[in-house]
C-alpha atoms as a PDB file:
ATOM      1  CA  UNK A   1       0.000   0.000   0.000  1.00  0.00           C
ATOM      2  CA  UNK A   2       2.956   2.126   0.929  1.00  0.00           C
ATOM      3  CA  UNK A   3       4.353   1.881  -2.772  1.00  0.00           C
ATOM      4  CA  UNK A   4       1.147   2.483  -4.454  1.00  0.00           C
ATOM      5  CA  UNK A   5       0.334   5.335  -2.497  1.00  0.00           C
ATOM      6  CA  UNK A   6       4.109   6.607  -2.658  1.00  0.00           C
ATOM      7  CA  UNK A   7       3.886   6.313  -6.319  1.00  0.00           C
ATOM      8  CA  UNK A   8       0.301   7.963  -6.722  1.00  0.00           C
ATOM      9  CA  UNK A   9       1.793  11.183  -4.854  1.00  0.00           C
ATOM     10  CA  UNK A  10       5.348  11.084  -6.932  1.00  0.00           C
ATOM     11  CA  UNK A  11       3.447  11.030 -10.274  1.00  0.00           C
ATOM     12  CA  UNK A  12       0.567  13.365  -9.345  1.00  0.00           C
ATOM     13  CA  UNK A  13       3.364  16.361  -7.630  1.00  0.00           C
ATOM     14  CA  UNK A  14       5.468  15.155 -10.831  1.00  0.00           C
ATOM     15  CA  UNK A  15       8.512  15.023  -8.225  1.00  0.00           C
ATOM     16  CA  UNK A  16      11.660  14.905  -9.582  1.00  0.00           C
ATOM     17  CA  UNK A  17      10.623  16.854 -13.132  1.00  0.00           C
ATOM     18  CA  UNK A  18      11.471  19.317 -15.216  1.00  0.00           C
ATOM     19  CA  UNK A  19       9.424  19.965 -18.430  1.00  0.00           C
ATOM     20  CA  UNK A  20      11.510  19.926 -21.770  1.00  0.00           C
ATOM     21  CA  UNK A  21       9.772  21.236 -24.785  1.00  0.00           C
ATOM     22  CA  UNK A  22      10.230  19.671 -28.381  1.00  0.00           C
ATOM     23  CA  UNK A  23      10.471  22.183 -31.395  1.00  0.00           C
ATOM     24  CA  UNK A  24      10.020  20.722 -34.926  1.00  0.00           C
ATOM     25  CA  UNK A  25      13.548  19.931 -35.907  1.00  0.00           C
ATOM     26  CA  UNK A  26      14.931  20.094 -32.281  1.00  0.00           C
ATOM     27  CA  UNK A  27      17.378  17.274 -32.823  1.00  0.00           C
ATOM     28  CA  UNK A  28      19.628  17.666 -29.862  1.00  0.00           C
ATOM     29  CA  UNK A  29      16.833  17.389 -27.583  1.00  0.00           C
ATOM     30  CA  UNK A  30      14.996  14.742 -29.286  1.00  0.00           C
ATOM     31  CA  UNK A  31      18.167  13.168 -29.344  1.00  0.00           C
ATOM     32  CA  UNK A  32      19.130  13.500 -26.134  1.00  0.00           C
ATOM     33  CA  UNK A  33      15.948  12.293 -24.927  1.00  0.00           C
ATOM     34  CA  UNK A  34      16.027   8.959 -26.892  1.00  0.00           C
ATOM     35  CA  UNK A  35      19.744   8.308 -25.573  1.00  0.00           C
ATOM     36  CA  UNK A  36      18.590   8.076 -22.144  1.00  0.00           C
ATOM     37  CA  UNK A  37      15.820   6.404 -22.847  1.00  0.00           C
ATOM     38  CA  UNK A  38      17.782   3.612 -24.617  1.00  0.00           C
ATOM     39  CA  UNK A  39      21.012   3.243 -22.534  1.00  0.00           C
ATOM     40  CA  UNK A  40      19.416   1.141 -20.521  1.00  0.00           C
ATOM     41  CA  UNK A  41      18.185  -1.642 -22.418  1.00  0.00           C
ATOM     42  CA  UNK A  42      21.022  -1.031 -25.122  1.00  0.00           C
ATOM     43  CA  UNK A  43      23.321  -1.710 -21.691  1.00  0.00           C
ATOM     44  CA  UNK A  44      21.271  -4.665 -20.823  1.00  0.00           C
ATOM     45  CA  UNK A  45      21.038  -6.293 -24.101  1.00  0.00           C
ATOM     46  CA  UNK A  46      24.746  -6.026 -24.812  1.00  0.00           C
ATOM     47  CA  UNK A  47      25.100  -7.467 -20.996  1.00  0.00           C
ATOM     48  CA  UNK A  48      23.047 -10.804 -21.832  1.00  0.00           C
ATOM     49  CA  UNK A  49      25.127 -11.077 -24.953  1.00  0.00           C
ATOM     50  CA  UNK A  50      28.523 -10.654 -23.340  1.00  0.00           C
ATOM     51  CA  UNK A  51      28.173 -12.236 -19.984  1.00  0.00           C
ATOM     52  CA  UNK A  52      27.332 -15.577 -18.501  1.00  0.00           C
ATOM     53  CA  UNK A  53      26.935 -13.627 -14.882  1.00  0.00           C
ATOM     54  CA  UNK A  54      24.310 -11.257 -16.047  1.00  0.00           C
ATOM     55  CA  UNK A  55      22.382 -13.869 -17.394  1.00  0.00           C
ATOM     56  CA  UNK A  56      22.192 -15.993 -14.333  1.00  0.00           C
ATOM     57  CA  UNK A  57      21.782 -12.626 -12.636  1.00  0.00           C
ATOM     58  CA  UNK A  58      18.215 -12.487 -14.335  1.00  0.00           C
ATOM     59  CA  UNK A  59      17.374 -15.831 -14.782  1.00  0.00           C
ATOM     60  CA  UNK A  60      17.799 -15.734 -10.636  1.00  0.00           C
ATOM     61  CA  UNK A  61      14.639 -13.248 -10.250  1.00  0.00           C
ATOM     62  CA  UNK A  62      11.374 -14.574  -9.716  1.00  0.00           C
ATOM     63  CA  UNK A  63       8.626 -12.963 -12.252  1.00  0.00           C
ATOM     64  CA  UNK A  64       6.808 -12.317  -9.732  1.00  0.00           C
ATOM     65  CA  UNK A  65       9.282 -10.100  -8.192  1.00  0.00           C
ATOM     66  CA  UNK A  66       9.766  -8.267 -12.270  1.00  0.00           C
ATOM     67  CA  UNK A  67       6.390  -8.276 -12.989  1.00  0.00           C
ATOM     68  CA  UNK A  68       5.743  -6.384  -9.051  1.00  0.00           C
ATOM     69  CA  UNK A  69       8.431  -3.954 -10.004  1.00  0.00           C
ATOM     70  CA  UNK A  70       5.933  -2.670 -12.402  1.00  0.00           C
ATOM     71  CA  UNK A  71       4.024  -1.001  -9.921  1.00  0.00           C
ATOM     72  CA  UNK A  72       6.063   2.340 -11.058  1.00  0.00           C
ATOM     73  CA  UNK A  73       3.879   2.585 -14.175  1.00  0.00           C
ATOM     74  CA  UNK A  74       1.700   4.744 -12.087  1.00  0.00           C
ATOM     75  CA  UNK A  75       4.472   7.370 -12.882  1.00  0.00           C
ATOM     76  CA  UNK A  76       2.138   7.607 -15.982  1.00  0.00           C
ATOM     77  CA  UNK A  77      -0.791   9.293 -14.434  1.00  0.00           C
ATOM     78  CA  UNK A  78       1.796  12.451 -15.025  1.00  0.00           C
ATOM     79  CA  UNK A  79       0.942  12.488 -18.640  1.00  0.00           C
ATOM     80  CA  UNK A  80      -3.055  12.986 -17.351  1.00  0.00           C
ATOM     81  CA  UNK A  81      -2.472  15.545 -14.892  1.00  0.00           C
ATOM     82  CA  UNK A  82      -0.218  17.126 -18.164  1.00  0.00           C
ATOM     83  CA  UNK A  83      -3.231  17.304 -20.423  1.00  0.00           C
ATOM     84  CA  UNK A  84      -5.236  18.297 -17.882  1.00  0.00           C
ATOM     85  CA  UNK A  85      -2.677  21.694 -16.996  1.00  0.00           C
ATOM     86  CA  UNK A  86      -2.812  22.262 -20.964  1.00  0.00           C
ATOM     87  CA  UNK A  87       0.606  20.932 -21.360  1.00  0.00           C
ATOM     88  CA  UNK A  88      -0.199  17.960 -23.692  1.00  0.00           C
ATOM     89  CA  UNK A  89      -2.932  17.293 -26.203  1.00  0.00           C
ATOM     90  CA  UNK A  90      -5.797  14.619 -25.153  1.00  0.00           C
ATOM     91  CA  UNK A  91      -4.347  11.804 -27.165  1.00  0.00           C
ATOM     92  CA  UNK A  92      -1.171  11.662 -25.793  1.00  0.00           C
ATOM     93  CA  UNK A  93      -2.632  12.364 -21.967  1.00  0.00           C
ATOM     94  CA  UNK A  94      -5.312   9.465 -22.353  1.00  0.00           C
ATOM     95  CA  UNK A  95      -2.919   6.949 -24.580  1.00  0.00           C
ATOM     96  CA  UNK A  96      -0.103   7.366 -22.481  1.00  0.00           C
ATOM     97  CA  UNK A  97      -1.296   7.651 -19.050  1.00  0.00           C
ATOM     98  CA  UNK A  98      -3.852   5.141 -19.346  1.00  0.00           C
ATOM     99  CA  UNK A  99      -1.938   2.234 -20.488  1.00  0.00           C
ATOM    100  CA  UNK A 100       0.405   2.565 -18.147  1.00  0.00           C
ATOM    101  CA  UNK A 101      -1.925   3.235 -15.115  1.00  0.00           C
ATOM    102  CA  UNK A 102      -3.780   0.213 -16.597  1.00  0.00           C
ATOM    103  CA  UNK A 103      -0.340  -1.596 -16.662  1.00  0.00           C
ATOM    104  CA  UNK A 104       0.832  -0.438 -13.481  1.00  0.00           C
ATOM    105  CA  UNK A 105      -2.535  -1.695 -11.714  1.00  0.00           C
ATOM    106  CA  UNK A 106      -2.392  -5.042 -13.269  1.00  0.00           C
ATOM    107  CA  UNK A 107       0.904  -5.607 -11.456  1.00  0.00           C
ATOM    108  CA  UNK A 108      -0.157  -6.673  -7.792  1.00  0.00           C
ATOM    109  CA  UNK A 109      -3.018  -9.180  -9.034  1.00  0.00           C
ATOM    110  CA  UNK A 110      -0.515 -10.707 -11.886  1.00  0.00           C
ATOM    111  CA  UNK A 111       2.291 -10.764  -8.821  1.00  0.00           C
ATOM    112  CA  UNK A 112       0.654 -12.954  -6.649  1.00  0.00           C
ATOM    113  CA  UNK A 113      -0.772 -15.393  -9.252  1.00  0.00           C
ATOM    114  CA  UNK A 114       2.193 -16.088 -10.268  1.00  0.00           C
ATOM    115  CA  UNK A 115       3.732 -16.220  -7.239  1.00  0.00           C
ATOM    116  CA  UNK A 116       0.772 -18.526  -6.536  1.00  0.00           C
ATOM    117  CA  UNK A 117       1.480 -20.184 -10.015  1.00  0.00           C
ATOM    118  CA  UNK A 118      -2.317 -20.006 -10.514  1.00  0.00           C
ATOM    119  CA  UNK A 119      -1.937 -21.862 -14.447  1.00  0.00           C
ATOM    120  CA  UNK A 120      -3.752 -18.422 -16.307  1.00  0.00           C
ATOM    121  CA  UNK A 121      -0.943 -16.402 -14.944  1.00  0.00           C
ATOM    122  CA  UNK A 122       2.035 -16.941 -17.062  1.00  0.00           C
ATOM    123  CA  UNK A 123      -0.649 -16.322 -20.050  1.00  0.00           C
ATOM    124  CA  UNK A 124      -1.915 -13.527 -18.345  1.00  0.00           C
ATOM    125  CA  UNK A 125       1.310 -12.177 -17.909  1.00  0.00           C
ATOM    126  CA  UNK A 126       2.537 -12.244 -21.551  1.00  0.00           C
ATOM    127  CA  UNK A 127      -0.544 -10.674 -22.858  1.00  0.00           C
ATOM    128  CA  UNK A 128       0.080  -7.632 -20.011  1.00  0.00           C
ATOM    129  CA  UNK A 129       4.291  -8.036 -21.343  1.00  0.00           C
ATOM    130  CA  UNK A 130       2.763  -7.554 -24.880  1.00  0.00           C
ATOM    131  CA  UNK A 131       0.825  -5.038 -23.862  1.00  0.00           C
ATOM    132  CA  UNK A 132       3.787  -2.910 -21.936  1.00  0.00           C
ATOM    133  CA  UNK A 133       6.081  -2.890 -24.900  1.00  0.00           C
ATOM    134  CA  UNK A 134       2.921  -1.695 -27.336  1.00  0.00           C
ATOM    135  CA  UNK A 135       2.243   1.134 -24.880  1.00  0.00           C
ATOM    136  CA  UNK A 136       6.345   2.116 -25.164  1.00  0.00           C
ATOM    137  CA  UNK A 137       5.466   2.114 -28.624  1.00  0.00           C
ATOM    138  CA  UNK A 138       2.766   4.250 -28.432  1.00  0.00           C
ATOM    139  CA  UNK A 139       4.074   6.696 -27.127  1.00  0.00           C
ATOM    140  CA  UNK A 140       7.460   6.842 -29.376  1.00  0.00           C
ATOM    141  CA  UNK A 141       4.897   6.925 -32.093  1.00  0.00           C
ATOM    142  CA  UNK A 142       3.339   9.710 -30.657  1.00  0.00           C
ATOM    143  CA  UNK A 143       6.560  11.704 -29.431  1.00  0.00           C
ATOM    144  CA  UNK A 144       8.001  10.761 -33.164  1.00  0.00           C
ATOM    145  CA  UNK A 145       4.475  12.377 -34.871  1.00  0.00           C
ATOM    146  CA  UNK A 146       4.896  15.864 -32.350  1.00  0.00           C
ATOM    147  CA  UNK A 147       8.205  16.066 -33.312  1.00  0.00           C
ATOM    148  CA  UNK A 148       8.308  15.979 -36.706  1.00  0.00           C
ATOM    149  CA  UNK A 149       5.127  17.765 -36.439  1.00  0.00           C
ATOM    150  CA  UNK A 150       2.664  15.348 -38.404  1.00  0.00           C
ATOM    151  CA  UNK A 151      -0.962  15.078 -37.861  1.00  0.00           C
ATOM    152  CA  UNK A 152      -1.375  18.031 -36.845  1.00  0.00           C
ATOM    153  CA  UNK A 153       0.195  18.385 -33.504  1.00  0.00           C
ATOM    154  CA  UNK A 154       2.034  21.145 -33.046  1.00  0.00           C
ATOM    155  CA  UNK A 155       5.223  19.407 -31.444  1.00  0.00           C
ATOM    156  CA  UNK A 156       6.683  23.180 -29.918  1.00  0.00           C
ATOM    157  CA  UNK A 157       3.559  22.931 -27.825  1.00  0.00           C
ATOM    158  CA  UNK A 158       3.869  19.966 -26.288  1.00  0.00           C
ATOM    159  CA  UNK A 159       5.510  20.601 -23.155  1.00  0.00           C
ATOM    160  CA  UNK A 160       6.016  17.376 -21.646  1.00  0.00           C
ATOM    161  CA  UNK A 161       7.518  16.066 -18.253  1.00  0.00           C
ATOM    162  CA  UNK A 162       9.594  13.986 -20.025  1.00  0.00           C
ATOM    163  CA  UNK A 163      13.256  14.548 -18.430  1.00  0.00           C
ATOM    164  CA  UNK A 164      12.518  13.121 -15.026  1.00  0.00           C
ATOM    165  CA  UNK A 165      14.024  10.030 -12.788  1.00  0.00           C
ATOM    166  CA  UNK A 166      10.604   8.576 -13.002  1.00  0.00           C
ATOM    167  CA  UNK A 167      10.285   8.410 -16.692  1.00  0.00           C
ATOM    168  CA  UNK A 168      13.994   7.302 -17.296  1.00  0.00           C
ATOM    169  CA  UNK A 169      13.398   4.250 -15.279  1.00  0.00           C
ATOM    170  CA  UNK A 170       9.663   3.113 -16.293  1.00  0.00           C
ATOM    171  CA  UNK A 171      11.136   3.354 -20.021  1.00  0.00           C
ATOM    172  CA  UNK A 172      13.953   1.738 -19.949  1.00  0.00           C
ATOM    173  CA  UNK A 173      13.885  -0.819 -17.528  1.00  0.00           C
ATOM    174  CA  UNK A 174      10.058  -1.540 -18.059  1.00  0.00           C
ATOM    175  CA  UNK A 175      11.237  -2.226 -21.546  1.00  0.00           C
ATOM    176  CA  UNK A 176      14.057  -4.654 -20.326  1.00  0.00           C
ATOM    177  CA  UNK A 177      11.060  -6.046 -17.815  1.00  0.00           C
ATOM    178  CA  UNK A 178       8.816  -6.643 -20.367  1.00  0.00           C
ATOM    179  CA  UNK A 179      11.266  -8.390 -23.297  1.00  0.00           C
ATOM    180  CA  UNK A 180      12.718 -10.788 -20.281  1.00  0.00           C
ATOM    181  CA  UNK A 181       9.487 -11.958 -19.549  1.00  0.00           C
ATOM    182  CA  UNK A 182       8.488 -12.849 -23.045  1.00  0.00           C
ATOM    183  CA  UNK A 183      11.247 -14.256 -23.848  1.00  0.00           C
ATOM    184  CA  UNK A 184      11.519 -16.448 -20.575  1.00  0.00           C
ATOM    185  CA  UNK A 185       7.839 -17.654 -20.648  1.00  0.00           C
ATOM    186  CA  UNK A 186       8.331 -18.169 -24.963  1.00  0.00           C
ATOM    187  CA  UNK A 187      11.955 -19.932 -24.331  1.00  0.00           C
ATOM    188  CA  UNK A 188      10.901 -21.847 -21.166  1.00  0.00           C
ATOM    189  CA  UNK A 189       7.726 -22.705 -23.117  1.00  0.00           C
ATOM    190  CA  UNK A 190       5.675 -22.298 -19.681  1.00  0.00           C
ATOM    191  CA  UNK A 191       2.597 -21.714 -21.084  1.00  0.00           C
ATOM    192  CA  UNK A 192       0.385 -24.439 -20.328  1.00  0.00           C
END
């Protein structure tokens, strides 16, 4: 409960944030933005490739304990209050913070059945992993299209609270989250 409610509060007073606006052809900053965003899966990626240790490392964690790490998706609900303060259009607001928020509440209940190893949860689970990396590419879709300024969003008035500890780590490792546990349950073939 502590978590959840810790999480509400961080992603509702957008702690840690700074807003960073995009201007069409702002490639430093675009840049910039999808460097963070990608060291950390490029880091683990090149880590499962390269060592033996790192892979036992993962193969070590319950996922139940990955899948409960997820809980940070609430972060997301910053997007909402964004379009709410004017910051962001509607699209990007609902897409955005809604999958995640719907991610990020799935968590607990997926958690504990497979901690329970309840036989729908490691199907459950994919669909929800699936569903994580199409909301990541949402909203690079989205960023992409304000950006370079197609369908008609204006990107240099999207003011997003993009640049923030919160976001750096729901990206990145939610995206390293998300392709372990695929690839475990598809490798493993534990679905039943």
């Amino acid at each position: 409960m502590v978590v959840v409610l810790s999480a509400s509060a961080i992603a509702y007073f957008r702690v840690f944030s700074y807003k960073v606006s995009f201007d069409n052809g702002d490639l430093l900053t675009f840049s910039i933005y999808v460097s963070l965003l990608s060291f950390g899966p490029i880091v683990a990626l090149i880590s499962t490739k390269l060592s033996d240790t790192f892979r036992k490392l993962l193969a070590a964690i319950p996922a139940y304990v990955l899948v409960a790490s997820q809980i940070i998706r609430l972060g997301g609900y910053s997007y909402w209050e964004a379009y709410k303060d004017g910051e962001i259009p509607f699209n990007l607001g609902l897409s955005i913070a809604g999958l995640d928020v719907f991610l990020a509440l799935c968590t607990p209940f997926l958690a504990y059945a497979l901690y329970k190893n309840y036989g729908w949860a490691t199907r459950a689970t994919l669909a929800w992993a699936f569903l994580g990396i199409f909301d990541v590419l949402n909203a690079a879709v989205q960023m992409s299209m304000g950006f370079f300024g197609i369908g008609g969003m204006n990107s240099a008035s999207i003011n997003l609270p993009l640049s923030n500890l919160i976001e750096l780590y729901q990206v990145g490792i939610g995206i390293i989250i998300h392709v372990l546990l695929i690839n475990r349950f598809i490798t493993n073939k534990t679905l039943q």
